[in-house]
Structure formats: C-alpha cells, structure tokens
Protein backbone atom coordinates (compact mmCIF):
# COMPACT_ATOMS: atom_id res chain seq x y z
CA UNK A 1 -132.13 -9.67 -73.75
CA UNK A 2 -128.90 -7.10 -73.85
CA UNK A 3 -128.11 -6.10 -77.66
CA UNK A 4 -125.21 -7.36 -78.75
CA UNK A 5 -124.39 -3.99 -79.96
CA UNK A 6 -125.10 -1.54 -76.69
CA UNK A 7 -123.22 -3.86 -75.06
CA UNK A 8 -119.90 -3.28 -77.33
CA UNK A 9 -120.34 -0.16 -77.40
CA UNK A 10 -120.49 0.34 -73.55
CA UNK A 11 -117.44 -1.88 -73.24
CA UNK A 12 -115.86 0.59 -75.75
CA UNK A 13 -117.06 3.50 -74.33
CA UNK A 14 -115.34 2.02 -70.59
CA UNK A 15 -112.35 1.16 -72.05
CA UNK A 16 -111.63 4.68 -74.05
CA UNK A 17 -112.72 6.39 -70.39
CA UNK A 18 -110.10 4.31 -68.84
CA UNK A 19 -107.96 5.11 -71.47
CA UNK A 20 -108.25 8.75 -71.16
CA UNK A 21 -107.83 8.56 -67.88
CA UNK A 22 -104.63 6.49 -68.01
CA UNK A 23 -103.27 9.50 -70.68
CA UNK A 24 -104.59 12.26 -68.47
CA UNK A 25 -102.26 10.81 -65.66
CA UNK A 26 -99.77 10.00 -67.79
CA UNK A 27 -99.91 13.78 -68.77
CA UNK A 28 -99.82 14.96 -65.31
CA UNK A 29 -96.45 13.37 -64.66
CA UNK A 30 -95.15 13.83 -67.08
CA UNK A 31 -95.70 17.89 -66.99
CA UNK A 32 -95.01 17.60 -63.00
CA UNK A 33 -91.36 16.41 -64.28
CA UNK A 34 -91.30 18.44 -67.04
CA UNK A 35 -91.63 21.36 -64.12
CA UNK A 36 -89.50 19.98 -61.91
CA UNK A 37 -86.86 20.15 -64.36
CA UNK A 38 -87.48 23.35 -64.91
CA UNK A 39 -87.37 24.33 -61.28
CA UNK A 40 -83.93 22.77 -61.51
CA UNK A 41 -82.26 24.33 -64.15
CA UNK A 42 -83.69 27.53 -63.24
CA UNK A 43 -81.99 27.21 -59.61
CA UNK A 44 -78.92 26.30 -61.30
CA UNK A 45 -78.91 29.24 -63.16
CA UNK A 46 -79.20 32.18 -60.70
CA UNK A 47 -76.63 30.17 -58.54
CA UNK A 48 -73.86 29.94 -61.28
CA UNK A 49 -75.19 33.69 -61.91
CA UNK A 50 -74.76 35.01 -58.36
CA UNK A 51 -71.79 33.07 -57.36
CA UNK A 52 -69.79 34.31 -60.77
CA UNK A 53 -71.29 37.38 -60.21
CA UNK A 54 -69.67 37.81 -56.46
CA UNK A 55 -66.06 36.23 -58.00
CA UNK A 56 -66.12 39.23 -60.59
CA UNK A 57 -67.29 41.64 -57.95
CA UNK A 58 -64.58 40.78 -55.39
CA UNK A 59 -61.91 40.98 -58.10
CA UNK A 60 -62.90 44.53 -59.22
CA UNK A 61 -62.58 45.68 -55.39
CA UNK A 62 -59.38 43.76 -55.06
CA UNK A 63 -58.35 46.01 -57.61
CA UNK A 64 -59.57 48.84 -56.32
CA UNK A 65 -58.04 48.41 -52.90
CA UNK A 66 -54.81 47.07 -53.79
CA UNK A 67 -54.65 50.20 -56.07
CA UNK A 68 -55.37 52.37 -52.67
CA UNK A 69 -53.04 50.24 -50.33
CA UNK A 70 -50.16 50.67 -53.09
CA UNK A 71 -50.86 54.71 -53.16
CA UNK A 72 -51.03 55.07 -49.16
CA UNK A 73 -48.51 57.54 -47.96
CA UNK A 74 -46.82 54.44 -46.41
CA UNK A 75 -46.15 52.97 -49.49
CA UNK A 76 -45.44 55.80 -51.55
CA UNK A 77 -42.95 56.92 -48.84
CA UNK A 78 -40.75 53.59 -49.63
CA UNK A 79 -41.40 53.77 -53.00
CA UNK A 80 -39.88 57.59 -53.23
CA UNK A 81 -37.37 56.91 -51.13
CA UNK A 82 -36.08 53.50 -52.96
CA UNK A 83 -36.18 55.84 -56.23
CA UNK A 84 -34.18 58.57 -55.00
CA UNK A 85 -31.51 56.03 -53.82
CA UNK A 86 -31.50 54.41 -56.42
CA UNK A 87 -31.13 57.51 -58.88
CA UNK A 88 -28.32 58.74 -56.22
CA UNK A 89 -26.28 56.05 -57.08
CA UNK A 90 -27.12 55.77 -60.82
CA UNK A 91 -26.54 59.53 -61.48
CA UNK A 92 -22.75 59.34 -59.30
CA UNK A 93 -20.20 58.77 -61.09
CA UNK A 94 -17.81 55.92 -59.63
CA UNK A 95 -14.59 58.13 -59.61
CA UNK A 96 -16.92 60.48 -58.01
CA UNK A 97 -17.98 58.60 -55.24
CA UNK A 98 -15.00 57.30 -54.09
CA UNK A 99 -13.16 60.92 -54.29
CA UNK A 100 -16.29 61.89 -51.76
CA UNK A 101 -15.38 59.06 -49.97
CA UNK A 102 -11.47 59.65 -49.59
CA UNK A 103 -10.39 56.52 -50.94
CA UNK A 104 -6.76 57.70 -51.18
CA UNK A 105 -5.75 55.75 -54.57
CA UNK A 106 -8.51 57.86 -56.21
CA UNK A 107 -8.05 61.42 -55.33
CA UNK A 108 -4.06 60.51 -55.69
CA UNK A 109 -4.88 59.85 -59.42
CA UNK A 110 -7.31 63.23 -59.49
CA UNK A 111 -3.62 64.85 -59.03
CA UNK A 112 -2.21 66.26 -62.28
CA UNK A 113 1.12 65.80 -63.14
CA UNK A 114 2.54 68.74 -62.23
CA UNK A 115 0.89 68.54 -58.69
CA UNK A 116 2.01 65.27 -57.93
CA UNK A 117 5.59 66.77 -57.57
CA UNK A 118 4.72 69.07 -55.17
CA UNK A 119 5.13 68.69 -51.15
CA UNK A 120 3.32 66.40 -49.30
CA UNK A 121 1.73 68.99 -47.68
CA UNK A 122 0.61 70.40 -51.18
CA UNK A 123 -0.54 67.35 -52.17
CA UNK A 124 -2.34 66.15 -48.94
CA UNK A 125 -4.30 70.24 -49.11
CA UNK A 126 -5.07 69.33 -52.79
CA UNK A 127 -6.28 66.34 -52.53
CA UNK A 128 -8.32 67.75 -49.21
CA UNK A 129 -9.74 70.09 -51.84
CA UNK A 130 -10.93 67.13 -54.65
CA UNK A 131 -12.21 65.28 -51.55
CA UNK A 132 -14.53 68.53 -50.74
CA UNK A 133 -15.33 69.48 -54.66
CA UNK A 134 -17.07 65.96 -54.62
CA UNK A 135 -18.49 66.05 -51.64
CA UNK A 136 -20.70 68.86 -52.45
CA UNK A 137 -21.12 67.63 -55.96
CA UNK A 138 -22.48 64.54 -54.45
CA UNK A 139 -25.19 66.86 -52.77
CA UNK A 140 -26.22 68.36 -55.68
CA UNK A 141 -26.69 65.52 -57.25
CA UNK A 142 -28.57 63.67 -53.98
CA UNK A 143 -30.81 67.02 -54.47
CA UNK A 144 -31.91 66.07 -57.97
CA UNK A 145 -32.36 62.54 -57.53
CA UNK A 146 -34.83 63.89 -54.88
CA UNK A 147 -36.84 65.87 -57.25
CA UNK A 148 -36.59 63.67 -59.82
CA UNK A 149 -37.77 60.67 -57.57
CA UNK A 150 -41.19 62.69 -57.20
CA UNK A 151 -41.88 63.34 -60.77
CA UNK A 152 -41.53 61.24 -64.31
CA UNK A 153 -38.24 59.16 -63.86
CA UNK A 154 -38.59 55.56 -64.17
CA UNK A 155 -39.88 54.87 -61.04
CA UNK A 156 -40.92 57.76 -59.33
CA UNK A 157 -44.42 58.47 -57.68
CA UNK A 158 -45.65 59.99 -60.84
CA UNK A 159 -45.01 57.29 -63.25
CA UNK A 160 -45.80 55.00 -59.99
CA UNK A 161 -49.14 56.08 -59.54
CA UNK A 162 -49.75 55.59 -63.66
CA UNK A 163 -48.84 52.38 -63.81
CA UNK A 164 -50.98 51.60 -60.48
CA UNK A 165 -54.30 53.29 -61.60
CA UNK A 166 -54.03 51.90 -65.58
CA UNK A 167 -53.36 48.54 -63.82
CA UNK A 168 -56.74 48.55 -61.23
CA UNK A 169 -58.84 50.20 -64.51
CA UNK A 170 -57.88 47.56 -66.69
CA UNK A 171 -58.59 44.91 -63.90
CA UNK A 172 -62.05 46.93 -62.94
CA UNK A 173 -63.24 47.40 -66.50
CA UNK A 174 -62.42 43.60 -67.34
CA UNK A 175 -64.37 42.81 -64.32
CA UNK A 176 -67.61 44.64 -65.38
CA UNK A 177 -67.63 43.55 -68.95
CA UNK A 178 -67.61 39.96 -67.79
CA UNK A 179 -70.08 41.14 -65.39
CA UNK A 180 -72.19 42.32 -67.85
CA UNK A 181 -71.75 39.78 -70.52
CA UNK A 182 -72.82 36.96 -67.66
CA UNK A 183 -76.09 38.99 -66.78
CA UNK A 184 -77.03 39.09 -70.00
CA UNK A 185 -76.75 35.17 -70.34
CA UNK A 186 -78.64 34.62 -67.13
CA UNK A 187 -81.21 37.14 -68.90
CA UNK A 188 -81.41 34.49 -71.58
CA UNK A 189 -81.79 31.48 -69.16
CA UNK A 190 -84.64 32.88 -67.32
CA UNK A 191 -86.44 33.01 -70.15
CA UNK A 192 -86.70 29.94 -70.78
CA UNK A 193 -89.91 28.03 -70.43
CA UNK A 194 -90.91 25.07 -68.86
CA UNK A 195 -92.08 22.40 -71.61
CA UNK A 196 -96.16 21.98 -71.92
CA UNK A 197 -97.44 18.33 -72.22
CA UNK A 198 -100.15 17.95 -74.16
CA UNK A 199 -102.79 15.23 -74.90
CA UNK A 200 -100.87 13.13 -76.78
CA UNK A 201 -97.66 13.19 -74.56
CA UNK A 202 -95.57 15.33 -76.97
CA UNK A 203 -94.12 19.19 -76.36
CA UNK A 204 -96.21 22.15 -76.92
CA UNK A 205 -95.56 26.18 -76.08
CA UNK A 206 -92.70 26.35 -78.25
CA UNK A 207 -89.33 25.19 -77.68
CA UNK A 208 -88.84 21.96 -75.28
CA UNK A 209 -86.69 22.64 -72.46
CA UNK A 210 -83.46 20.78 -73.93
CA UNK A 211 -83.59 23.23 -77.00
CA UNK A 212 -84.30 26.18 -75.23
CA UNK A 213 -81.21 25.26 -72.76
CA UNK A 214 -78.92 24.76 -75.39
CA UNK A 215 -79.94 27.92 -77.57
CA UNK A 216 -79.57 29.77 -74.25
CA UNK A 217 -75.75 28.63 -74.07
C-alpha cells in the first residue's frame, strides 16, 4: 500500500514541474515580445534618423547651389546691369535728364534772363549748347553708376555676393547643427536595451524599455 505521504508529495512535485514549466513559457513570450518591441522601436529609430537626416542634407545643398546659381555670370550679369540702371537714373538729376533729352520747356528755362532776349538764333545755339553740356554730363555720370554697380553700392555685385554667401552659411551651418544634434539623439536611442524577463515575469538588466524610451527623448 502507497504512503499517503509519497504520494502528496509526488502530486506536489508534478504540479510545481508543470508549474515551472507553465512560467518558463510564460517567460519565453513574454521576452520574445519584449524583443520584438525592441526590434520595432529600434527600426523606427534609424528611419526617423536617416530620413531627417537626408531632409537636413538636401537643405544644406539647396543652399549651397542656389548660392552658386545666384553667383553664375548669368545672374550676376542682370544683377550688375539692373544696378547700374538703376543708379543711372537715381544719380540724374530730373532737370538734367530732360535738358539731355531736349525737352524744349526745360532748356528754355536753363536760359538766363539776359539770354532769353537775345535772337532766336542765339537762343536756339544756346540752348543747343545746355542740350550738349548734359548730354555729356549724363555720360559721366552713366560711367560711375558703372563702377559703382561693381563694387559696395546698395546692390552691386559686391554687396550682392555678401548677402548671398552669409545667407547659404547661415542656412548650411543651421543645417549641420540640427544634423548633429539629431545624431546624437539617435546615439541615445540605440542604446537602449531590450527589457530581460526574468523568473518571476518582472524586468531585469536595468531600465525597461518604456523608461529607457522616454529618457532617450
């Protein structure tokens, strides 16, 4: 006859194998999800890495082209070209221009007083004379708005060209310091570890995954 007591104790000793076994397995999923979440996140992370990585990168070399498209002889051609018209006009003085012009009101008022008694034929070689005077003074001063249209006025090349590079610099540098402040982040993610299940079903191996994520932010 069985003892009472062997027999207890091999029921006991069944039901803590089975019980083991049913933790083990429970342990086994659990750390298979536990991985799988890691697997996940740490996907997610070199993609938002890489593709705001390639965004940064592609706005630095917009930069950098738009700056060399903007500084192509082409361009700085117009650019001269609209500066030294528009410094033409600017540095003319109205009376001026229309005396150049021969607008006959004008150089009639350019007359002094004592000349506008004279003959018509006086008159007509003075005014001839006014018309010339601004003619060539109109030149002189296409000449300089020409010279000055390459150098510092407000919109010539050299000032141009300053405002073009300190624009792309500002737009690279801006670029690279996101650059590098994102690459350090994803240094931070990939770090992280997944969480370890241990016998007992809870978190081992330091932080879980949720707190590691969120200190990583």
């Amino acid at each position: 006859m069985c003892d009472p007591i062997s027999i207890i104790g091999l029921g006991f000793s069944i039901g803590m194998s089975l019980y083991n076994m049913q933790q083990q397995q429970t342990m086994a999923n659990q750390q298979a999800d536990a991985n799988a979440q890691w697997v996940a996140y740490q996907r997610k992370q070199s993609q938002d890495y890489l593709r705001r990585d390639e965004d940064l990168r592609r706005n630095a070399e917009a930069a950098r082209s738009g700056a060399l498209t903007e500084l192509a002889a082409p361009k700085q051609t117009e650019a001269q070209e609209n500066e030294s018209a528009r410094l033409k006009e600017s540095l003319t003085p109205e009376q001026l221009a229309a005396q150049a012009e021969g607008d006959p009101n004008v150089l009639a008022s350019s007359l002094f007083s004592g000349q506008q008694g004279g003959s018509e034929e006086s008159k007509t070689a003075i005014q001839g004379h006014i018309q010339q005077a601004a003619i060539e003074a109109r030149k002189r001063i296409a000449a300089l708005a020409e010279v000055q249209s390459y150098g510092g006025s407000q919109y010539g090349l050299t000032n141009r060209a300053n405002t073009i590079f300190n624009a792309a610099g500002q737009d690279i540098r801006l670029a690279g310091n996101e650059r590098a402040g994102i690459l350090g982040a994803y240094n931070v993610a990939k770090a992280v570890e997944p969480v370890r299940i241990t016998q007992y079903g809870g978190a081992s191996g330091g932080r879980g995954l949720g707190s590691a994520m969120a200190s990583s932010v």
